[in-house]
C-alpha atoms as a PDB file:
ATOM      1  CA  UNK A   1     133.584  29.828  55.677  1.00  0.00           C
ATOM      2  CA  UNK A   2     132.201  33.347  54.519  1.00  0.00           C
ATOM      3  CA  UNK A   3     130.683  33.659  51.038  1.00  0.00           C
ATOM      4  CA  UNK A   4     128.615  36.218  49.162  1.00  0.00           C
ATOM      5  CA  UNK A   5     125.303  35.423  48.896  1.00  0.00           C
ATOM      6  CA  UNK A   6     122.505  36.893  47.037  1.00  0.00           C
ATOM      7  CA  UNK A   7     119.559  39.301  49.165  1.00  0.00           C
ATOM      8  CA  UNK A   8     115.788  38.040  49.282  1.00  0.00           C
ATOM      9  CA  UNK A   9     112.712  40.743  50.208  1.00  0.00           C
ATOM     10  CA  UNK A  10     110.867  38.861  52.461  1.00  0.00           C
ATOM     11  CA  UNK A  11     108.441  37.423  49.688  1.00  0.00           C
ATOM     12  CA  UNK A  12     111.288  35.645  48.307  1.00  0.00           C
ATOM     13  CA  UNK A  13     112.578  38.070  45.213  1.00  0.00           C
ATOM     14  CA  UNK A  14     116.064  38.703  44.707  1.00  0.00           C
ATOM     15  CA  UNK A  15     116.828  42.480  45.509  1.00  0.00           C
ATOM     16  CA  UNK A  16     119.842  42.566  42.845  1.00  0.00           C
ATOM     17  CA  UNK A  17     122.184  43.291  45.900  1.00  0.00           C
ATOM     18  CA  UNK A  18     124.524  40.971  47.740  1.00  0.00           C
ATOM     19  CA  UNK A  19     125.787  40.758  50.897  1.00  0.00           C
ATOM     20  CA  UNK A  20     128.052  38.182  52.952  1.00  0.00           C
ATOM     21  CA  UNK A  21     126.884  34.972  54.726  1.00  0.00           C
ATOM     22  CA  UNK A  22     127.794  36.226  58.361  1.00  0.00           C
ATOM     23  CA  UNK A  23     126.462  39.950  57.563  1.00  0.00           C
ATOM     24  CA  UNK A  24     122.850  37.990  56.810  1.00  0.00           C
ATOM     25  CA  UNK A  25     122.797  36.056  59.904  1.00  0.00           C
ATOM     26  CA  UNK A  26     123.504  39.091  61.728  1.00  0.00           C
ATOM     27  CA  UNK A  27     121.412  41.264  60.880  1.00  0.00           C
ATOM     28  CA  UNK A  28     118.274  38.635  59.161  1.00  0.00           C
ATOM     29  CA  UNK A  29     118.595  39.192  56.009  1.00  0.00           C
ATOM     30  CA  UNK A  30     116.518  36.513  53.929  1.00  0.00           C
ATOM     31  CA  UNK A  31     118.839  34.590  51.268  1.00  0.00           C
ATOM     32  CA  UNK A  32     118.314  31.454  49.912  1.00  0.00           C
ATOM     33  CA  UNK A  33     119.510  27.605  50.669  1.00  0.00           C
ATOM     34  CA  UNK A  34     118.869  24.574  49.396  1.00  0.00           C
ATOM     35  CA  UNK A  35     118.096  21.123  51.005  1.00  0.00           C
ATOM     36  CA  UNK A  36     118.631  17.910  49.146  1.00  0.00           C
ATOM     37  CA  UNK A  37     116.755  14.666  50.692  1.00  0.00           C
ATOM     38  CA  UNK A  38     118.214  11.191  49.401  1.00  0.00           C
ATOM     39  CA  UNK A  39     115.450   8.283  49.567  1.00  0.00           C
ATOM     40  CA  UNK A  40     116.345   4.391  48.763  1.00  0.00           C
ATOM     41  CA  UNK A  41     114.143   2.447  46.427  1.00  0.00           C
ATOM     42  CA  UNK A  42     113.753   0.194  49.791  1.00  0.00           C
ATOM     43  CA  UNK A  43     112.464   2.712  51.640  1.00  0.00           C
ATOM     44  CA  UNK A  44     115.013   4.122  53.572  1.00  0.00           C
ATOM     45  CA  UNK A  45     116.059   8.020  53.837  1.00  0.00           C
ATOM     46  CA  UNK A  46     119.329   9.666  53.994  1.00  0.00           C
ATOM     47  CA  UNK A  47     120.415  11.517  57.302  1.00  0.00           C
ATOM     48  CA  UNK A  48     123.106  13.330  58.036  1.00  0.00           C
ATOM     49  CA  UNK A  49     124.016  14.571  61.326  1.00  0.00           C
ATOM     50  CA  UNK A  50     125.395  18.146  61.704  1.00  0.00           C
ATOM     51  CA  UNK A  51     129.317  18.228  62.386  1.00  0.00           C
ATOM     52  CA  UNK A  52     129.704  19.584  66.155  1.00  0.00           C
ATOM     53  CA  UNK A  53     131.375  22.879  65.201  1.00  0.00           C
ATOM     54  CA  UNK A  54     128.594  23.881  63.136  1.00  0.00           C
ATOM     55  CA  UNK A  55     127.148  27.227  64.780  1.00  0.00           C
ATOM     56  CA  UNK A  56     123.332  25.886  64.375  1.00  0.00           C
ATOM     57  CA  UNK A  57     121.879  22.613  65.594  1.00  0.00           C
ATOM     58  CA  UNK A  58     125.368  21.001  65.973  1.00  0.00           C
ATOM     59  CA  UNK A  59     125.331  17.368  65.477  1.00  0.00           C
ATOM     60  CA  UNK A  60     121.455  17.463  65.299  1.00  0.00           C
ATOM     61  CA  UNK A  61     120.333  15.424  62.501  1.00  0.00           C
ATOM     62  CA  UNK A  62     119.238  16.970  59.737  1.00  0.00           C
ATOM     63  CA  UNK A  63     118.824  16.437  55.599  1.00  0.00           C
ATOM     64  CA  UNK A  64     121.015  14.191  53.642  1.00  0.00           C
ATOM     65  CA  UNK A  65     122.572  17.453  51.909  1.00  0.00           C
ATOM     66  CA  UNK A  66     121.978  21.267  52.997  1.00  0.00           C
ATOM     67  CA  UNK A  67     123.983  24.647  52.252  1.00  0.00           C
ATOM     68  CA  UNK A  68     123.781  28.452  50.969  1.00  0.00           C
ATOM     69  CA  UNK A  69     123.424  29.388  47.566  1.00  0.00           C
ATOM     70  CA  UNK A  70     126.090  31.369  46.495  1.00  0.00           C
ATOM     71  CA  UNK A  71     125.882  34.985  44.943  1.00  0.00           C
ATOM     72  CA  UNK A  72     124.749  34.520  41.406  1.00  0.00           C
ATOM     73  CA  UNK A  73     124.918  30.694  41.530  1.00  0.00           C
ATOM     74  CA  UNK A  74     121.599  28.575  40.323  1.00  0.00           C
ATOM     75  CA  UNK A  75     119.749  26.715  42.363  1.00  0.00           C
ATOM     76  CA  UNK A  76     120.174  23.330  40.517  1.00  0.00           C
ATOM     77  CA  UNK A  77     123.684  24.176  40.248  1.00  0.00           C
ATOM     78  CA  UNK A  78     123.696  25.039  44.280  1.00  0.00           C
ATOM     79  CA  UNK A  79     122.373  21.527  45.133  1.00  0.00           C
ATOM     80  CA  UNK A  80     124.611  20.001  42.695  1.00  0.00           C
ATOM     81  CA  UNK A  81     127.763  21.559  44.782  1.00  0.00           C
ATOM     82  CA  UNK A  82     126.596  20.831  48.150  1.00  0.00           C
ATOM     83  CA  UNK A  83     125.925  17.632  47.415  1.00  0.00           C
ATOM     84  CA  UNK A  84     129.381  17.005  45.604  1.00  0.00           C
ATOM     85  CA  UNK A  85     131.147  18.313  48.617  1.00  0.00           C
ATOM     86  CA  UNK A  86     129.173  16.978  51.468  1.00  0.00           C
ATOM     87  CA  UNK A  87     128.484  13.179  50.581  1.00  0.00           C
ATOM     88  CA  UNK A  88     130.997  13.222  48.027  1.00  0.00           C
ATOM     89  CA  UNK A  89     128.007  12.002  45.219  1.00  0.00           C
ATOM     90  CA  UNK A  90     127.962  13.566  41.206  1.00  0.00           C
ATOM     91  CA  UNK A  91     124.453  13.876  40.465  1.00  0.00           C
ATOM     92  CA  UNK A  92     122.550  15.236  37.387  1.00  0.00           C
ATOM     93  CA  UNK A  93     120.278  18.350  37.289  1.00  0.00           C
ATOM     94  CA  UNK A  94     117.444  15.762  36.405  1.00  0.00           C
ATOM     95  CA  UNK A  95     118.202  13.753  39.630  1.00  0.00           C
ATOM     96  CA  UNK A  96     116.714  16.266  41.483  1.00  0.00           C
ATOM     97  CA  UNK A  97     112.916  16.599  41.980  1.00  0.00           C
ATOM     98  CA  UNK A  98     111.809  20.196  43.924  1.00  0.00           C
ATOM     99  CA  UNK A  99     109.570  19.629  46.111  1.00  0.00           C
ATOM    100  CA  UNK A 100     109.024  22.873  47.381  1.00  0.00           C
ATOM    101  CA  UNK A 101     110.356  26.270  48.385  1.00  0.00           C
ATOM    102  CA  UNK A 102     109.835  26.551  52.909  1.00  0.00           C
ATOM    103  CA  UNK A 103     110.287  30.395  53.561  1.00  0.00           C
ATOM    104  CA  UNK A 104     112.758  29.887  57.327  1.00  0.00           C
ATOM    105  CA  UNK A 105     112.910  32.474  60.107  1.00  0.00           C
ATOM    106  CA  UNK A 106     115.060  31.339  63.017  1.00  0.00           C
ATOM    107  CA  UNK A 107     115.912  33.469  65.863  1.00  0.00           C
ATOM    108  CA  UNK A 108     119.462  31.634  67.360  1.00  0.00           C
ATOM    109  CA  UNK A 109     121.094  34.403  69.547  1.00  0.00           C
ATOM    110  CA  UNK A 110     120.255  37.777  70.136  1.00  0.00           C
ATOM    111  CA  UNK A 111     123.273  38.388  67.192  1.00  0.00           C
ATOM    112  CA  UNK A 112     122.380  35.601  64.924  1.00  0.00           C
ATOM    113  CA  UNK A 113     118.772  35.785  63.138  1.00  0.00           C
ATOM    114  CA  UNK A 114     118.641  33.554  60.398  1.00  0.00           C
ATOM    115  CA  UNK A 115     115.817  34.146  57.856  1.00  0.00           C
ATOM    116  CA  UNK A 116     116.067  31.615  54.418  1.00  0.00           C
ATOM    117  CA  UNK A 117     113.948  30.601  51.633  1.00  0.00           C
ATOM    118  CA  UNK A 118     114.456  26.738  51.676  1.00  0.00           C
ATOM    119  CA  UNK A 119     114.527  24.937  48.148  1.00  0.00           C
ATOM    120  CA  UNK A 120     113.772  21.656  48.985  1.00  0.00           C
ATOM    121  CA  UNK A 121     114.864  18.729  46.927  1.00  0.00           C
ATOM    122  CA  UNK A 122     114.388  14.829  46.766  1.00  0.00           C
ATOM    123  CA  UNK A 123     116.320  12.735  44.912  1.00  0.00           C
ATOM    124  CA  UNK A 124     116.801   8.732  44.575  1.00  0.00           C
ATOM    125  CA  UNK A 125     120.439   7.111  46.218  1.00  0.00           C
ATOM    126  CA  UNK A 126     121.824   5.580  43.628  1.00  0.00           C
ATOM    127  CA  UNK A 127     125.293   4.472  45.154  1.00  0.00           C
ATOM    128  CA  UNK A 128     125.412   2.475  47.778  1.00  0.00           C
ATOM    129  CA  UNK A 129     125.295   3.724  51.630  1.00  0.00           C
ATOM    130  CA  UNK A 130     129.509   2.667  51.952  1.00  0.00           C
ATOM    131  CA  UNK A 131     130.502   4.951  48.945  1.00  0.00           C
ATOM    132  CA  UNK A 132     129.132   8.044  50.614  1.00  0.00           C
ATOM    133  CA  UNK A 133     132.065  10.275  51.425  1.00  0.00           C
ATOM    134  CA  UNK A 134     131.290  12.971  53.991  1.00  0.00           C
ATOM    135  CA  UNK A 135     132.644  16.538  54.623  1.00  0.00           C
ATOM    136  CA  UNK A 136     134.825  16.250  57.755  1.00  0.00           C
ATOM    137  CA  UNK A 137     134.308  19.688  58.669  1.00  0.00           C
ATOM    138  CA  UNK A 138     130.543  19.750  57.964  1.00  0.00           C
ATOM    139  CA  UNK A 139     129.180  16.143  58.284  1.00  0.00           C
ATOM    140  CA  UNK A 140     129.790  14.413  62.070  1.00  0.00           C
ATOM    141  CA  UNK A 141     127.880  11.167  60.755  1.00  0.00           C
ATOM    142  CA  UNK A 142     125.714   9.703  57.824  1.00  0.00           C
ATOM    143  CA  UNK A 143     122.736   7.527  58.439  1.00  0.00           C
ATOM    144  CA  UNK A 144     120.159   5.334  56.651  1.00  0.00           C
ATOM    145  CA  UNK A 145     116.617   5.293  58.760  1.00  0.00           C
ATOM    146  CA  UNK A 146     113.050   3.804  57.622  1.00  0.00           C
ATOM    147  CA  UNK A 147     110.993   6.186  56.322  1.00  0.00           C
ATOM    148  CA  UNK A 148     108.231   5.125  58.741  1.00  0.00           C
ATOM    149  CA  UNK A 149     110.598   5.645  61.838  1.00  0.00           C
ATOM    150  CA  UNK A 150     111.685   8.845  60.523  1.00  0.00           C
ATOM    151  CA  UNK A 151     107.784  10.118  59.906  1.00  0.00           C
ATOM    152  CA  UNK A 152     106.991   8.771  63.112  1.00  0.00           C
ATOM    153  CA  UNK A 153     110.281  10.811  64.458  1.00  0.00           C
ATOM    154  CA  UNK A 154     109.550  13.798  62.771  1.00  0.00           C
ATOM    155  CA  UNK A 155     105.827  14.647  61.845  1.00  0.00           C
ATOM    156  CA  UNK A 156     104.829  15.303  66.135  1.00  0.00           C
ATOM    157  CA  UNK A 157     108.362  16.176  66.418  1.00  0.00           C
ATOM    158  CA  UNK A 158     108.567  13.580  68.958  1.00  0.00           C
ATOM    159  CA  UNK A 159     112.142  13.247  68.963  1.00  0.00           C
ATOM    160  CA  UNK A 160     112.257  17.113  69.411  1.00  0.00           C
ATOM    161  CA  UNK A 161     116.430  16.584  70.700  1.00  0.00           C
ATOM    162  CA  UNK A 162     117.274  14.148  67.421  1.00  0.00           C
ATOM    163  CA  UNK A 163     116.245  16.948  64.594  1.00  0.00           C
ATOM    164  CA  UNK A 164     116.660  20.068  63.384  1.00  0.00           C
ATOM    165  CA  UNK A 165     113.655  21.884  64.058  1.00  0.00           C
ATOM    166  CA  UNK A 166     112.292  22.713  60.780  1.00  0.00           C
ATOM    167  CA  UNK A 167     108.503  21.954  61.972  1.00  0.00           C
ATOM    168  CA  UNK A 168     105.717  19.624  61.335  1.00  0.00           C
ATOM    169  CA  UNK A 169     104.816  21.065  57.823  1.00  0.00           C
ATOM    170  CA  UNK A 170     108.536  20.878  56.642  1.00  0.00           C
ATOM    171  CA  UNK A 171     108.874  17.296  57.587  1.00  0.00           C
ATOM    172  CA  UNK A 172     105.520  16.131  56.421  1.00  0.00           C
ATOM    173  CA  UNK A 173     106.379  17.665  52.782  1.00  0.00           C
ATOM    174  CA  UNK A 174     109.791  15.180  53.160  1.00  0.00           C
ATOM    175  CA  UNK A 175     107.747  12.477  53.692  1.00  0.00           C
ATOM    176  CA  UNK A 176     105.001  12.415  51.894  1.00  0.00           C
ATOM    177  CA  UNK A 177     107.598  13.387  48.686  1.00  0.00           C
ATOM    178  CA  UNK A 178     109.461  10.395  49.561  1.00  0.00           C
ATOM    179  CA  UNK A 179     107.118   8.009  50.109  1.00  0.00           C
ATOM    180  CA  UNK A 180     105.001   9.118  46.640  1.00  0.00           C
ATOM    181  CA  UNK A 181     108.178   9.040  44.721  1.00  0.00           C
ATOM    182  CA  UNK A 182     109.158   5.246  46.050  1.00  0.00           C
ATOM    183  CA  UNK A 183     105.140   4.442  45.274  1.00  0.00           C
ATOM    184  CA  UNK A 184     106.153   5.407  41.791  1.00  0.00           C
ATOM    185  CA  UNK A 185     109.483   3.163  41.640  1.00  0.00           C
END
């Protein structure tokens, strides 16, 4: 689905113009998405595979909770949605801890240059695993992994065919979030 999406300069700052989701991707344009990571208070973290018709990193696995910011939408608000609509969860504003912003530039086709400033969220699973809904059309699969096998997965990029390939830094941010905030339960 096409939506209007606010434009970034490359440091991030909103130009005050818009422009559509599939204009961006064509021609790089940076805009902003956010990424929502679910942890369990026993240690486990949220994964959700990409559904196959997705045009990047089908059924890769990826975070519990990722889309676009709309045009004029906020962030919190953003998160909120996607989450709503992808795992089928209500959550609170004050669920959500940022974690970070990850500035993306990924080259997929010689038409489709994707360039993103990541806001990257953790928040606890409060629900259990079975009341997880997922988005058909978005979500192939849902899946609850150890944090340590998911490091382990993730921080050499071992399992380079398993993940999207948001890099070493991205994934070591995840972790060590998640693994602070469980310290802390």
């Amino acid at each position: 689905m096409d939506e209007l999406i606010d434009v970034l300069d490359s440091h991030g700052n909103k130009t005050g113009a818009t422009v559509l989701k599939s204009e961006a991707h064509k021609t790089g344009i940076f805009h902003e998405t956010v990424h929502v990571w679910f942890y369990t208070a026993a240690g486990q973290v949220l994964l959700q595979q990409r559904g196959k018709e997705k045009n990047t990193f089908p059924l890769l696995w990826d975070a519990s909770v990722a889309g676009h910011i709309g045009a004029g939408e906020a962030i919190d608000d953003a998160a909120k949605r996607e989450v709503k609509e992808e795992i089928g969860l209500s959550i609170a504003t004050n669920a959500l801890e940022k974690i970070g912003v990850f500035k993306s530039i990924q080259q997929h086709t010689a038409q489709f240059l994707d360039c993103e400033f990541q806001h990257i969220f953790i928040s606890k699973l409060n629900v259990p695993f079975g009341q997880l809904k997922k988005q058909e059309s978005e979500v192939a699969d849902l899946s609850l992994t150890s944090l340590l096998k998911f490091s382990e997965e993730t921080w050499g990029l071992a399992q380079t065919q398993k993940y999207v390939p948001h890099g070493t830094d991205y994934y070591k941010t995840i972790v060590r979030a998640i693994h602070k905030a469980i310290g802390n339960l």
